[in-house]
N, C-alpha and C. Protein backbone atom coordinates (compact mmCIF):
# COMPACT_ATOMS: atom_id res chain seq x y z
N UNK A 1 -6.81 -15.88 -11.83
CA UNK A 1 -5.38 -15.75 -11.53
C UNK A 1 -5.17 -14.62 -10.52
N UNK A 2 -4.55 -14.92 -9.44
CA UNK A 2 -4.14 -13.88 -8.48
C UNK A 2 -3.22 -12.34 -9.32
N UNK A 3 -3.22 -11.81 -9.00
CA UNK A 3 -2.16 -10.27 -9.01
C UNK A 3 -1.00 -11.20 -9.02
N UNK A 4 0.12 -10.61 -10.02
CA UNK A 4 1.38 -10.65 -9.64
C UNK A 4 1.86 -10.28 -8.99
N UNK A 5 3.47 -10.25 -8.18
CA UNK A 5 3.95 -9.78 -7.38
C UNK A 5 4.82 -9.07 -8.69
N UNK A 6 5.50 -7.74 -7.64
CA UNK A 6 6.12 -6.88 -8.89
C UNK A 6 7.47 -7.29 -9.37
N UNK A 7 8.22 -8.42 -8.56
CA UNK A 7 9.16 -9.06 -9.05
C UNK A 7 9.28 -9.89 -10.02
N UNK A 8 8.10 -10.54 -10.68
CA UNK A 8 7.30 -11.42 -11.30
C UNK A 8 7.20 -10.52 -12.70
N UNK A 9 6.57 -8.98 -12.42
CA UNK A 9 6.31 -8.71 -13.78
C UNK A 9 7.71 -7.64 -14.07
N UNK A 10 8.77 -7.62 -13.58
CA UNK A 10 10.23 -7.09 -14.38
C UNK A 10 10.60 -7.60 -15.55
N UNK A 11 10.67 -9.15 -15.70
CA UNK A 11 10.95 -9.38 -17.14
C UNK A 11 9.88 -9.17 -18.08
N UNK A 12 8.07 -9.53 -17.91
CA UNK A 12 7.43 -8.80 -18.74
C UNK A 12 8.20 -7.30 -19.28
N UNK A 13 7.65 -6.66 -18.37
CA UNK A 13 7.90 -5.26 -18.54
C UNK A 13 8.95 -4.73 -19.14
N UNK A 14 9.99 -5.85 -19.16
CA UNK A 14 11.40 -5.34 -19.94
C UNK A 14 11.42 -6.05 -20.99
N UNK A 15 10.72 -6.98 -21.32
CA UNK A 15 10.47 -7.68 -22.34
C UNK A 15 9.54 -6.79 -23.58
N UNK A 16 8.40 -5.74 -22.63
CA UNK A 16 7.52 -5.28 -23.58
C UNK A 16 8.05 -3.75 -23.78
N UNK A 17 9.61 -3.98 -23.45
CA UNK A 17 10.30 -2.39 -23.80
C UNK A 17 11.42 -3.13 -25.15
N UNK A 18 11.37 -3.96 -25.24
CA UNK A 18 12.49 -5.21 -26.17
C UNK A 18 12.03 -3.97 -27.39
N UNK A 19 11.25 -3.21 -28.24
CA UNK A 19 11.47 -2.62 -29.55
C UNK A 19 12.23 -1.55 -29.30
N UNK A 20 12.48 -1.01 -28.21
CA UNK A 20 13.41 0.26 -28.26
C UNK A 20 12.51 1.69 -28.25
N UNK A 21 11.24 1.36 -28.43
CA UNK A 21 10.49 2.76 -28.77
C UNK A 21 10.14 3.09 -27.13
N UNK A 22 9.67 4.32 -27.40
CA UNK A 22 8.98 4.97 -25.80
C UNK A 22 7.59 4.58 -25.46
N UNK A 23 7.96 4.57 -24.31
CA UNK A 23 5.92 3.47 -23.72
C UNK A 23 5.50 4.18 -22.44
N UNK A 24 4.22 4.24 -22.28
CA UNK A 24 3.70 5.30 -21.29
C UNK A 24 3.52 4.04 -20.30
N UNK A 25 3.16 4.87 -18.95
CA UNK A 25 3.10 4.04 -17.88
C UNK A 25 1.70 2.91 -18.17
N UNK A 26 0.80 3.79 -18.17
CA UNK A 26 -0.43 3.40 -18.54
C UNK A 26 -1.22 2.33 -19.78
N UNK A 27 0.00 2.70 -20.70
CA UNK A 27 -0.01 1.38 -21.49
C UNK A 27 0.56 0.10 -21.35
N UNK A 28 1.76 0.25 -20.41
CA UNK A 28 2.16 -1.02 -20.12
C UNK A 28 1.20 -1.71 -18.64
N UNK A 29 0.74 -0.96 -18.06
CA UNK A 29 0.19 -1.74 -16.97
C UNK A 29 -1.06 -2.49 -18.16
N UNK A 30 -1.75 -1.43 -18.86
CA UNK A 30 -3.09 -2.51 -19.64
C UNK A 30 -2.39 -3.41 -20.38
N UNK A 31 -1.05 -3.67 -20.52
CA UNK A 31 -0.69 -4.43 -21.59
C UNK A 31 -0.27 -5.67 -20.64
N UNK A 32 0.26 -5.38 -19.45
CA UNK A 32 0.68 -6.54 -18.82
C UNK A 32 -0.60 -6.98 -18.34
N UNK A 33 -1.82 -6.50 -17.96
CA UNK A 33 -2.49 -6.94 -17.40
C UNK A 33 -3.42 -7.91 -18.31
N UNK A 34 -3.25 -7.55 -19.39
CA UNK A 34 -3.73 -8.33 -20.51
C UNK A 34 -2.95 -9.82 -20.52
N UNK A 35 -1.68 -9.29 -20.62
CA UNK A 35 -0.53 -10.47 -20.71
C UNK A 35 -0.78 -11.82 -19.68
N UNK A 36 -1.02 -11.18 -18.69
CA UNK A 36 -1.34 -12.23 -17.34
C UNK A 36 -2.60 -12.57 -17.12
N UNK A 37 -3.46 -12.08 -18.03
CA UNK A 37 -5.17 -12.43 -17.77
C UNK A 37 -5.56 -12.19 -16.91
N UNK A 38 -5.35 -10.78 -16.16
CA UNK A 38 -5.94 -10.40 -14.88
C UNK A 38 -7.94 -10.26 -15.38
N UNK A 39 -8.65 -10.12 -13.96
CA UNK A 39 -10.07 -10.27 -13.95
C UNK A 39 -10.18 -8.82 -14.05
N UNK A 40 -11.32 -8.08 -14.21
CA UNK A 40 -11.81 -6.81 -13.97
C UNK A 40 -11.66 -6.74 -12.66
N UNK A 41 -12.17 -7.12 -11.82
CA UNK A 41 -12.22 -6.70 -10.31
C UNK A 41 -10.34 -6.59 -10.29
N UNK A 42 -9.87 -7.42 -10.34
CA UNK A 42 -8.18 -7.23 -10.27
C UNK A 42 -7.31 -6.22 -10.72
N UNK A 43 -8.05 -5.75 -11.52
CA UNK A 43 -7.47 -4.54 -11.76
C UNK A 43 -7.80 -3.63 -11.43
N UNK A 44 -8.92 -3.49 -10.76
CA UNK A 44 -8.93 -2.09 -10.33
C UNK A 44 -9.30 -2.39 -8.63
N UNK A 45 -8.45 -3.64 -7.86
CA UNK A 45 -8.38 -3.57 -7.03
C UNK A 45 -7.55 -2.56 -6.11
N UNK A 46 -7.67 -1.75 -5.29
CA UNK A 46 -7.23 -0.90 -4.44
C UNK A 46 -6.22 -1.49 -3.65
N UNK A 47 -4.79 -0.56 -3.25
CA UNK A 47 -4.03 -0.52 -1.97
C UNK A 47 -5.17 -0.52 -0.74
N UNK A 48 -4.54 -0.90 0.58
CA UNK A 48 -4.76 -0.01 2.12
C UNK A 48 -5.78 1.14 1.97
N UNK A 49 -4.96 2.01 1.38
CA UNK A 49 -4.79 3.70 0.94
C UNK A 49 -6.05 4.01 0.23
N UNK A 50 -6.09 3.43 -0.94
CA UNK A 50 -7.03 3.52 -2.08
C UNK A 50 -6.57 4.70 -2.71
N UNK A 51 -5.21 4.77 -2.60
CA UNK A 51 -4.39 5.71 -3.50
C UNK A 51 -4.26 5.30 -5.20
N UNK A 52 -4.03 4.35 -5.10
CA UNK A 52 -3.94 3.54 -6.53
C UNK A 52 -4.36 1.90 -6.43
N UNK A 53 -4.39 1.84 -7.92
CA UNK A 53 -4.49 -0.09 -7.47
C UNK A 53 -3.09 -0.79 -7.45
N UNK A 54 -3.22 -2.05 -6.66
CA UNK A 54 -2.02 -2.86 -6.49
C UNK A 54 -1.54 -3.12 -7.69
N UNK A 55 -2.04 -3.57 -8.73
CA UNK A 55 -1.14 -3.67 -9.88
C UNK A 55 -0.57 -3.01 -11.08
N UNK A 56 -1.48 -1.55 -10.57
CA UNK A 56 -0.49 -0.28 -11.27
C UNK A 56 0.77 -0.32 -9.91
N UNK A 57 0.58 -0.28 -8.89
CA UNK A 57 1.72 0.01 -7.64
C UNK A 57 2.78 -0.75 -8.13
N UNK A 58 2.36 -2.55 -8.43
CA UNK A 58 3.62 -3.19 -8.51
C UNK A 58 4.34 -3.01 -9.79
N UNK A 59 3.88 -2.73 -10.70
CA UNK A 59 4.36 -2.51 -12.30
C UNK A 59 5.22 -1.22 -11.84
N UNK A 60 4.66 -0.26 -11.34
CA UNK A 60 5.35 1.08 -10.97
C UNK A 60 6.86 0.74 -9.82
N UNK A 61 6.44 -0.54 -9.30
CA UNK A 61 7.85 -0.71 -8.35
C UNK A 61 8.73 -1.21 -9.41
N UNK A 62 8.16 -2.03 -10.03
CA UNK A 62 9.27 -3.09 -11.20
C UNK A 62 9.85 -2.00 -12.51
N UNK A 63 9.56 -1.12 -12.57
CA UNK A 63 9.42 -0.24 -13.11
C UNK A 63 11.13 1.00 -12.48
N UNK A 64 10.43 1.23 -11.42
CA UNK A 64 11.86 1.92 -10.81
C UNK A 64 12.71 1.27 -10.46
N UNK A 65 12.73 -0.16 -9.57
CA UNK A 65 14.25 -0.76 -9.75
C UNK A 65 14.51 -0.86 -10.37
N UNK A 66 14.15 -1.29 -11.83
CA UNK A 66 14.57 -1.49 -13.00
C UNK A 66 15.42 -0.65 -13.36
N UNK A 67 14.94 0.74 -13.50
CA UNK A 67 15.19 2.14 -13.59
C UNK A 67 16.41 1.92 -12.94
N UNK A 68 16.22 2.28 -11.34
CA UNK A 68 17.53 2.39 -10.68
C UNK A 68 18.98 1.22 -10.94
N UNK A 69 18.45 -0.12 -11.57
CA UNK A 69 20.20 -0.71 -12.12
C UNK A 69 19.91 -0.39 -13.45
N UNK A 70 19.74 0.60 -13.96
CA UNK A 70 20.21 0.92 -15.47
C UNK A 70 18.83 -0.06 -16.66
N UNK A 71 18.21 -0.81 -16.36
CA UNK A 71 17.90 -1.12 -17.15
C UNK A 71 16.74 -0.51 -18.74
N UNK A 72 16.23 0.51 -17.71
CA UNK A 72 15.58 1.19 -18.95
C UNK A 72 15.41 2.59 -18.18
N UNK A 73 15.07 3.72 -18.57
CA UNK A 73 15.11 5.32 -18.44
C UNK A 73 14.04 5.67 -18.54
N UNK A 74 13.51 7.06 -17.99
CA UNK A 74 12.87 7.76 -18.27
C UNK A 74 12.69 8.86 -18.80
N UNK A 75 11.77 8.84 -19.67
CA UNK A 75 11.96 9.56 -20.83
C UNK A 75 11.17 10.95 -20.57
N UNK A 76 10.31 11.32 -19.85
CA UNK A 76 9.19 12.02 -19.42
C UNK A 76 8.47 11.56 -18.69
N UNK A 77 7.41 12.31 -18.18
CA UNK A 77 6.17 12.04 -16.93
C UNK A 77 5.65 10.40 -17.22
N UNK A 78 6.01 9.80 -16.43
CA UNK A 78 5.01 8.33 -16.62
C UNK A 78 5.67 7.74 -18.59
N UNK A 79 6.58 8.31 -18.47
CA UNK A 79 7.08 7.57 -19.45
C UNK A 79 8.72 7.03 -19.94
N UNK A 80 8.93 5.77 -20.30
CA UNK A 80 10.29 5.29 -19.73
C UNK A 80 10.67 4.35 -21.57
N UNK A 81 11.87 4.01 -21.40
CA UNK A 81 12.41 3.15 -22.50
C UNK A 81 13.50 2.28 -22.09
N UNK A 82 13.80 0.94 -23.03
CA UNK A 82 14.56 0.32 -22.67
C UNK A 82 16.38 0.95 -22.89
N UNK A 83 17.32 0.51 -21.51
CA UNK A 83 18.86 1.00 -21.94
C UNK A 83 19.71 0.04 -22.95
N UNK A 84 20.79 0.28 -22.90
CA UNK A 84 21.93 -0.29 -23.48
C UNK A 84 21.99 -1.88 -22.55
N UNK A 85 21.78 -1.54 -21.36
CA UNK A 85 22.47 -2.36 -20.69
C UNK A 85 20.61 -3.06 -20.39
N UNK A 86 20.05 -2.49 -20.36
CA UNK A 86 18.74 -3.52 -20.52
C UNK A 86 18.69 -4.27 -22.10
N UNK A 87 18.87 -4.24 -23.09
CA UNK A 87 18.85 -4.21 -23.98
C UNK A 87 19.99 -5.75 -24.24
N UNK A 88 21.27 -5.64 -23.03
CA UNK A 88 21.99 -6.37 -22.92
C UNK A 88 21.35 -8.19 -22.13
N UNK A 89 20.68 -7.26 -21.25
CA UNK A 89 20.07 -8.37 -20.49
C UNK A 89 19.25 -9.48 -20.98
N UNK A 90 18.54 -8.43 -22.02
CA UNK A 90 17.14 -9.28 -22.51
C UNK A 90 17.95 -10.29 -23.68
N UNK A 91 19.20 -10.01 -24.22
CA UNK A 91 19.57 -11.01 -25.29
C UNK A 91 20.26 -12.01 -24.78
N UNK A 92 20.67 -11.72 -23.38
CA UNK A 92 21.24 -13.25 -22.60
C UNK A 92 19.64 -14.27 -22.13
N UNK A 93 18.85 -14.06 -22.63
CA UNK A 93 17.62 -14.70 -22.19
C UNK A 93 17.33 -15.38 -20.95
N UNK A 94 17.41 -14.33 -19.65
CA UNK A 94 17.21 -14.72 -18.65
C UNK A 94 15.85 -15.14 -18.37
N UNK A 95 15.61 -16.06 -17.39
CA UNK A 95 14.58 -17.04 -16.96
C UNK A 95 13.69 -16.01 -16.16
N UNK A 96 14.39 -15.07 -15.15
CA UNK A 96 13.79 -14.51 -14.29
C UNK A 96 14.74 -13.40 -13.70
N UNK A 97 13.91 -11.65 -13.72
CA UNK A 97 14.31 -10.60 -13.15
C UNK A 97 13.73 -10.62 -11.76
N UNK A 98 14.44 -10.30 -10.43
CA UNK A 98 14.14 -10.08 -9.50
C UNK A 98 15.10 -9.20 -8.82
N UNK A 99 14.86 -8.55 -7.52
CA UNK A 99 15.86 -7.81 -6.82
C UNK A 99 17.35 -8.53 -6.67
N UNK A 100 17.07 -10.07 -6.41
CA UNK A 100 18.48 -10.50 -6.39
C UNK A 100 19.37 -10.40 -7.30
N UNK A 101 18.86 -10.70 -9.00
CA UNK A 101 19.11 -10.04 -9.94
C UNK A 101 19.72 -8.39 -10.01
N UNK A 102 19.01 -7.80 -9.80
CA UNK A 102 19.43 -6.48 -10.04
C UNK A 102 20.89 -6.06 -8.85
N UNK A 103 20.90 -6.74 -7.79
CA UNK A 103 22.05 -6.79 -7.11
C UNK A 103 23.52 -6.78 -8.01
N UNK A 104 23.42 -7.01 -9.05
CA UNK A 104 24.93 -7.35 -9.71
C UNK A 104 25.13 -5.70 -10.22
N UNK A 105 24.43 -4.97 -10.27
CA UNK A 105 24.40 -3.76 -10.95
C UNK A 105 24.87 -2.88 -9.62
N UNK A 106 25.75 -1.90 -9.54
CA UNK A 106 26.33 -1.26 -8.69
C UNK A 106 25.48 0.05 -8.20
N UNK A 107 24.25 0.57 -9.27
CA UNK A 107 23.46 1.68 -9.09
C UNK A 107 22.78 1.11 -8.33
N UNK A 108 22.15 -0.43 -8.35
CA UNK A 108 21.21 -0.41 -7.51
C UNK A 108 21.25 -0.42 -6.45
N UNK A 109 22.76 -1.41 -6.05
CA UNK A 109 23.00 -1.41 -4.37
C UNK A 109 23.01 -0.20 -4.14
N UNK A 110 23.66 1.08 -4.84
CA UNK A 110 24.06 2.22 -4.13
C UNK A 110 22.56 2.91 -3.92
N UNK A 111 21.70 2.65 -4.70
CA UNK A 111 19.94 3.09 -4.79
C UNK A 111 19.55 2.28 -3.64
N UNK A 112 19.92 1.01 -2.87
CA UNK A 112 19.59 0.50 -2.05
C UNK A 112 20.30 0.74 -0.96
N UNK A 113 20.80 1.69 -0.47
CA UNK A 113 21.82 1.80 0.33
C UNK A 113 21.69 3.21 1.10
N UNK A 114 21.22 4.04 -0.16
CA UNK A 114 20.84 5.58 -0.18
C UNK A 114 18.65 5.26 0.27
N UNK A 115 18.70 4.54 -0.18
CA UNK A 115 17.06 4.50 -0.23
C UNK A 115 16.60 4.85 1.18
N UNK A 116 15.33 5.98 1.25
CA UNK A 116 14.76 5.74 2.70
C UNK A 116 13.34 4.92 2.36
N UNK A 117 13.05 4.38 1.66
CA UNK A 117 12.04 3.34 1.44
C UNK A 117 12.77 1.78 2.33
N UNK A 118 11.48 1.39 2.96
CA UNK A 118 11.74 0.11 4.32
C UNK A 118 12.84 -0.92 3.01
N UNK A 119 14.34 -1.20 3.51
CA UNK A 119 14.99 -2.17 3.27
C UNK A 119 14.08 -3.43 3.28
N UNK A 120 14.03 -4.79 2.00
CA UNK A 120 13.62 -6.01 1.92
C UNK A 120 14.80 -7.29 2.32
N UNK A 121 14.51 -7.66 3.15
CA UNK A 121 15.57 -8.81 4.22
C UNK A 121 15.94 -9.57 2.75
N UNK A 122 17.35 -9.74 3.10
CA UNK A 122 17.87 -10.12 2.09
C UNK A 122 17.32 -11.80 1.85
N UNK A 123 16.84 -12.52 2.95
CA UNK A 123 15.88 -13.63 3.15
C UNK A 123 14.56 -13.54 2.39
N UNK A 124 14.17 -12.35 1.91
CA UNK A 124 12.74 -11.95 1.12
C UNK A 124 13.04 -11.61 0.07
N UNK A 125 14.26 -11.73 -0.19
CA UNK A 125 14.70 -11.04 -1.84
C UNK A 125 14.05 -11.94 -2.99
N UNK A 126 13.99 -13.12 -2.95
CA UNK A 126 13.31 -13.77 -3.84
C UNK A 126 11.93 -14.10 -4.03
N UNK A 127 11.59 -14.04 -2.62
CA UNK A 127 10.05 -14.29 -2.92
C UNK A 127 9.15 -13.84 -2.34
N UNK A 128 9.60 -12.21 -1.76
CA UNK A 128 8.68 -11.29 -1.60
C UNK A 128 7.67 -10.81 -2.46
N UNK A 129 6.64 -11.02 -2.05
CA UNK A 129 5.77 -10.50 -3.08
C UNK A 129 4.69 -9.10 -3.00
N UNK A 130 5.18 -8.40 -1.92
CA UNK A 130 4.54 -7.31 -1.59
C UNK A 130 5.56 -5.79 -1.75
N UNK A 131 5.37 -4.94 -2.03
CA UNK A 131 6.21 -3.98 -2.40
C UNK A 131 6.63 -3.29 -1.19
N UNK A 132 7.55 -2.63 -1.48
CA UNK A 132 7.79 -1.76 -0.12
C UNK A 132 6.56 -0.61 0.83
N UNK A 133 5.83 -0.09 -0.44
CA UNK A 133 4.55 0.81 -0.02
C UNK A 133 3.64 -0.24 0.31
N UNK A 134 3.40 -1.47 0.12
CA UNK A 134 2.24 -2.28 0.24
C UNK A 134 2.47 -2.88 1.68
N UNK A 135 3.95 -3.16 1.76
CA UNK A 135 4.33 -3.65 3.44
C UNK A 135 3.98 -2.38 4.77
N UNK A 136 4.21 -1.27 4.26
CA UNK A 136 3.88 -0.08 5.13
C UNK A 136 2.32 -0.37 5.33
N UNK A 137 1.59 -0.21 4.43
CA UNK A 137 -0.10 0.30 4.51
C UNK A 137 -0.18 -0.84 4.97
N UNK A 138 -0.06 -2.40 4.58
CA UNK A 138 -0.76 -3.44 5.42
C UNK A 138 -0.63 -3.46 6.73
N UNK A 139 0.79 -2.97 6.98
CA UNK A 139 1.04 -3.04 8.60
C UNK A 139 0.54 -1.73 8.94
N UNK A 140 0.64 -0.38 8.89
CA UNK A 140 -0.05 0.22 9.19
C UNK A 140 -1.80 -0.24 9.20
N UNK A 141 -2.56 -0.35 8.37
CA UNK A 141 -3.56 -1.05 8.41
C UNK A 141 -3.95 -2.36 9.60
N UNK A 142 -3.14 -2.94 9.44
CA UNK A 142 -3.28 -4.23 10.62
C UNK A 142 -2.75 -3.81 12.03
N UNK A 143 -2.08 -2.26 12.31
CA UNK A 143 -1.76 -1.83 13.53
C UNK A 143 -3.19 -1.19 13.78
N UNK A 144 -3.67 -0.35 12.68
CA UNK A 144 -5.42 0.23 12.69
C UNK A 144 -6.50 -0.41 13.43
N UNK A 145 -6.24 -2.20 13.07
CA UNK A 145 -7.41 -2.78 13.26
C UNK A 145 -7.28 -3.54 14.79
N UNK A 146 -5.96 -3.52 15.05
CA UNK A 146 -5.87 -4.12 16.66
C UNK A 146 -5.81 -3.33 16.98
N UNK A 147 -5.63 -1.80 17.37
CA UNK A 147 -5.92 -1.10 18.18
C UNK A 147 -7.31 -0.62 18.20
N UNK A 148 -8.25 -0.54 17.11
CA UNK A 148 -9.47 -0.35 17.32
C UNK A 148 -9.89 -1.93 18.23
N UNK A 149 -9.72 -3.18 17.91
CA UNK A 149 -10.22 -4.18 18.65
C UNK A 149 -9.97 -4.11 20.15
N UNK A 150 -8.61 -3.47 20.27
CA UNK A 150 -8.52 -3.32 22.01
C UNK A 150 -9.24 -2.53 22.36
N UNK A 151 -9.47 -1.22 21.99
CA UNK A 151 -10.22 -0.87 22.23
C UNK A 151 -12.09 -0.75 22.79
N UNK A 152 -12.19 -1.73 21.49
CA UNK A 152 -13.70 -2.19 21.66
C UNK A 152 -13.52 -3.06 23.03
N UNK A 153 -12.65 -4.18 22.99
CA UNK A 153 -12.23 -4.84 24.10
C UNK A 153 -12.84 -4.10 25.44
N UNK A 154 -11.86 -3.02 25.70
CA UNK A 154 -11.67 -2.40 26.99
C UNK A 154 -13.02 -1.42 27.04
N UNK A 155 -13.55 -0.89 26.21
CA UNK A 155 -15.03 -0.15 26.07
C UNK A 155 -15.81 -1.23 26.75
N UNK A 156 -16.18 -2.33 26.18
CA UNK A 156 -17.07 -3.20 26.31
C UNK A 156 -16.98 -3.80 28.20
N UNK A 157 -15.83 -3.85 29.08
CA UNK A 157 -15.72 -4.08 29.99
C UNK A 157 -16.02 -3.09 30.88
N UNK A 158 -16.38 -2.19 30.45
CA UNK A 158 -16.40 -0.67 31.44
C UNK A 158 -18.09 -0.62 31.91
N UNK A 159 -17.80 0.02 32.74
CA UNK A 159 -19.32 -0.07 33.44
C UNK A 159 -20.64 1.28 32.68
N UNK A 160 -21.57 1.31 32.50
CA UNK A 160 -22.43 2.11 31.79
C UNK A 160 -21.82 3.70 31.82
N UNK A 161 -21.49 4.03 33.54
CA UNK A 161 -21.13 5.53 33.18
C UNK A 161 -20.31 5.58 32.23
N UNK A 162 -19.31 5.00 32.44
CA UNK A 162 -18.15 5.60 31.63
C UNK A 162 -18.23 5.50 30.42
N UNK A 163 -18.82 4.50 29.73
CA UNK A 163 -19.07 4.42 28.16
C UNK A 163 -20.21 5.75 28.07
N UNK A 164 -20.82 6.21 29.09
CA UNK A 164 -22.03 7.37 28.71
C UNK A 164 -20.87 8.92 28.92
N UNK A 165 -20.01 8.52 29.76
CA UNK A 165 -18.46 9.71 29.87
C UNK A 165 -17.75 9.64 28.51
N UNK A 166 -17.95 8.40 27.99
CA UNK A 166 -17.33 8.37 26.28
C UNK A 166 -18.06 8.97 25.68
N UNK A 167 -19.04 8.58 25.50
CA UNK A 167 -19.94 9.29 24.47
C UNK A 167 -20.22 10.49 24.31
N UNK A 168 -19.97 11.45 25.46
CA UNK A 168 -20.29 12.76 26.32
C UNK A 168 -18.82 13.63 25.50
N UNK A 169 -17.97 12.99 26.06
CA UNK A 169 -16.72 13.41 25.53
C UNK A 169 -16.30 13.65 23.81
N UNK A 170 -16.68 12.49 23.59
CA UNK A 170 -16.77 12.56 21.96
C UNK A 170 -17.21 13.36 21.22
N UNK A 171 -18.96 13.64 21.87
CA UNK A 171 -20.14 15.09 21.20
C UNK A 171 -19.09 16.09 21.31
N UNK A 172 -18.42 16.50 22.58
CA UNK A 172 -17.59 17.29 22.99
C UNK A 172 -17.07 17.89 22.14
N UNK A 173 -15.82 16.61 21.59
CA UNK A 173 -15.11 16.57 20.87
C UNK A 173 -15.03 17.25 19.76
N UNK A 174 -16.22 16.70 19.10
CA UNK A 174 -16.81 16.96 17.99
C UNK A 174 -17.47 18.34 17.58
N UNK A 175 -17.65 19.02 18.73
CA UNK A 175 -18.32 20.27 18.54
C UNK A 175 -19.73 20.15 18.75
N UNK A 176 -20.50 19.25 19.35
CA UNK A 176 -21.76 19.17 19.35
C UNK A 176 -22.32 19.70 20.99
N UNK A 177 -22.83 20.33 21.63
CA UNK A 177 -23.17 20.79 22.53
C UNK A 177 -22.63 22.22 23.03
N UNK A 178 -22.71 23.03 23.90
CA UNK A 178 -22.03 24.19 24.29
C UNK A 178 -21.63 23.78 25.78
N UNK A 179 -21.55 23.35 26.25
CA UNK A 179 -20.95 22.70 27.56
C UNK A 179 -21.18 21.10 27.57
N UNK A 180 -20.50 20.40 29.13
CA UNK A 180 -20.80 19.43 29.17
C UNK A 180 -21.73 18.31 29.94
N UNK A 181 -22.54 19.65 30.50
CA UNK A 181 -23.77 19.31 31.30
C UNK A 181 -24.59 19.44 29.78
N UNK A 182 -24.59 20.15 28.79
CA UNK A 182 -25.34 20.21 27.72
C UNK A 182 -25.59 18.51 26.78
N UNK A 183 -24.14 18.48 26.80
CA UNK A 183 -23.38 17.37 25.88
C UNK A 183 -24.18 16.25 26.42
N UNK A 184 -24.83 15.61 28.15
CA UNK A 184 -24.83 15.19 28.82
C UNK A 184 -26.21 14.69 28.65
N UNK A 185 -26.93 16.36 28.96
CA UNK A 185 -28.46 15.99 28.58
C UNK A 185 -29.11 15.44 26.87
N UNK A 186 -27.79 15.95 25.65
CA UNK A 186 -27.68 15.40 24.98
C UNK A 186 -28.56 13.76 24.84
N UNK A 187 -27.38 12.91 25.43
CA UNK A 187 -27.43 11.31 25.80
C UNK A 187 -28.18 11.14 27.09
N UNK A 188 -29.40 11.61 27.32
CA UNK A 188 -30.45 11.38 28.12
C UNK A 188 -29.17 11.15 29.88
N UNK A 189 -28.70 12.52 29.57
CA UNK A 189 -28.23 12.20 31.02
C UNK A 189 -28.25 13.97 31.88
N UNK A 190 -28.29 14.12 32.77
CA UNK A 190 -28.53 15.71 33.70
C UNK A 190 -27.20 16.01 33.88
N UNK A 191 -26.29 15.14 34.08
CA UNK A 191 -24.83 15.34 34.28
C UNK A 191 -24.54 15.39 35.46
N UNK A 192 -25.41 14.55 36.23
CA UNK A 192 -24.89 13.94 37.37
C UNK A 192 -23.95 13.17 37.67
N UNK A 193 -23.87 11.79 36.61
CA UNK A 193 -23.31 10.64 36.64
C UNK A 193 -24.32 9.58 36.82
N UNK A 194 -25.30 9.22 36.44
CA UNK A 194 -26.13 8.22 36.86
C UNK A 194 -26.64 8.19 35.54
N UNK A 195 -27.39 7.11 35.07
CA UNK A 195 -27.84 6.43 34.10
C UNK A 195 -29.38 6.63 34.39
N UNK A 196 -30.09 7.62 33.81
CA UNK A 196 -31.77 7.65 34.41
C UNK A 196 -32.15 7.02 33.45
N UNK A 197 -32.17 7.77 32.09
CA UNK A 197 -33.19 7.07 30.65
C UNK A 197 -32.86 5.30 31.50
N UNK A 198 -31.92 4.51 31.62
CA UNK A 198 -31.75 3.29 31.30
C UNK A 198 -32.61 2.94 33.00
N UNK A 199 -32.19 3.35 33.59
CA UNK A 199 -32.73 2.80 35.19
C UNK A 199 -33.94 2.92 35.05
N UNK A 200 -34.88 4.13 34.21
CA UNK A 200 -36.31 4.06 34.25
C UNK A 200 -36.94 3.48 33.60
N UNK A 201 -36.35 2.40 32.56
CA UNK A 201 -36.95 1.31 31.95
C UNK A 201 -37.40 0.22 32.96
């Protein structure tokens, strides 16, 4: 079974606050993850970042909107309970919690309004399945990997000096040599500009 999306596990999660008692963060992610039959590898799959895993991230998003329209509180560090008005929700036996859902609640628009976390197009409200931190790092991440590819791109078209002027530059960079006639002879070069090691093959 794939990861849930964190819109997906709000009614769990408010479902497994239904006794009224206090629940740590950490027990409800092993409890949902149980609930949904996640794999070992799935759970301790990593963000972008490798800050946390994706399905502590999304439990932790479903977790604060929730929070932010009233539906359950926090009680201490990594630890939360169900409200009055969550408490209300769960006995109308709704089918499904999602952001569009939580729209009827006036804290949240105003939590969505005030928020500097990236706005979700009101076109993605239902079946977004990536969190607001997960849309940053992928795109950050996927801006990472095309600019390293142009890169390689435009390296790869350049003629020998200049990739041996890259390489020169980089030691540089790096602190490796004491000048750059040094840096030079480094990479089998005098610091002329000419390519000897390779021409004397």
């Amino acid at each position: 079974m794939s990861i849930p999306d964190y819109q997906t596990l709000m009614l769990p999660l408010l479902r497994l606050l239904a006794d009224g008692k206090e629940h740590a963060s950490a027990e409800a992610i092993a409890t949902l993850a149980d609930e949904f039959g996640l794999r070992p590898d799935e759970r301790i799959e990593l963000l972008p970042s490798g800050t946390s895993t994706i399905f502590g991230s999304r439990v932790g998003w479903a977790r604060t909107y929730m929070g932010k329209a009233g539906l359950l509180e926090t009680t201490g560090r990594g630890r939360f309970r169900l409200t009055e008005r969550g408490a209300q929700v769960l006995s109308s036996s709704p089918v499904r919690l999602d952001v569009k859902f939580l729209k009827r609640f006036p804290e949240f628009l105003e939590f969505q309004a005030n928020s500097k976390a990236p706005p979700i197009p009101a076109t993605l409200d239902a079946e977004q399945s990536q969190t607001p931190q997960e849309l940053l790092e992928t795109s950050y991440a996927n801006l990472r990997a095309a600019l390293a590819q142009t890169l390689l791109d435009r390296v790869s078209t350049c003629p020998p000096g200049f990739f041996e002027k890259l390489v020169v530059d980089l030691l540089m960079a790096m602190g490796y040599g004491g000048s750059r006639k040094d840096a030079g002879q480094a990479v089998g070069r005098s610091g002329d500009g000419t390519d000897r090691r390779r021409g004397a093959g």
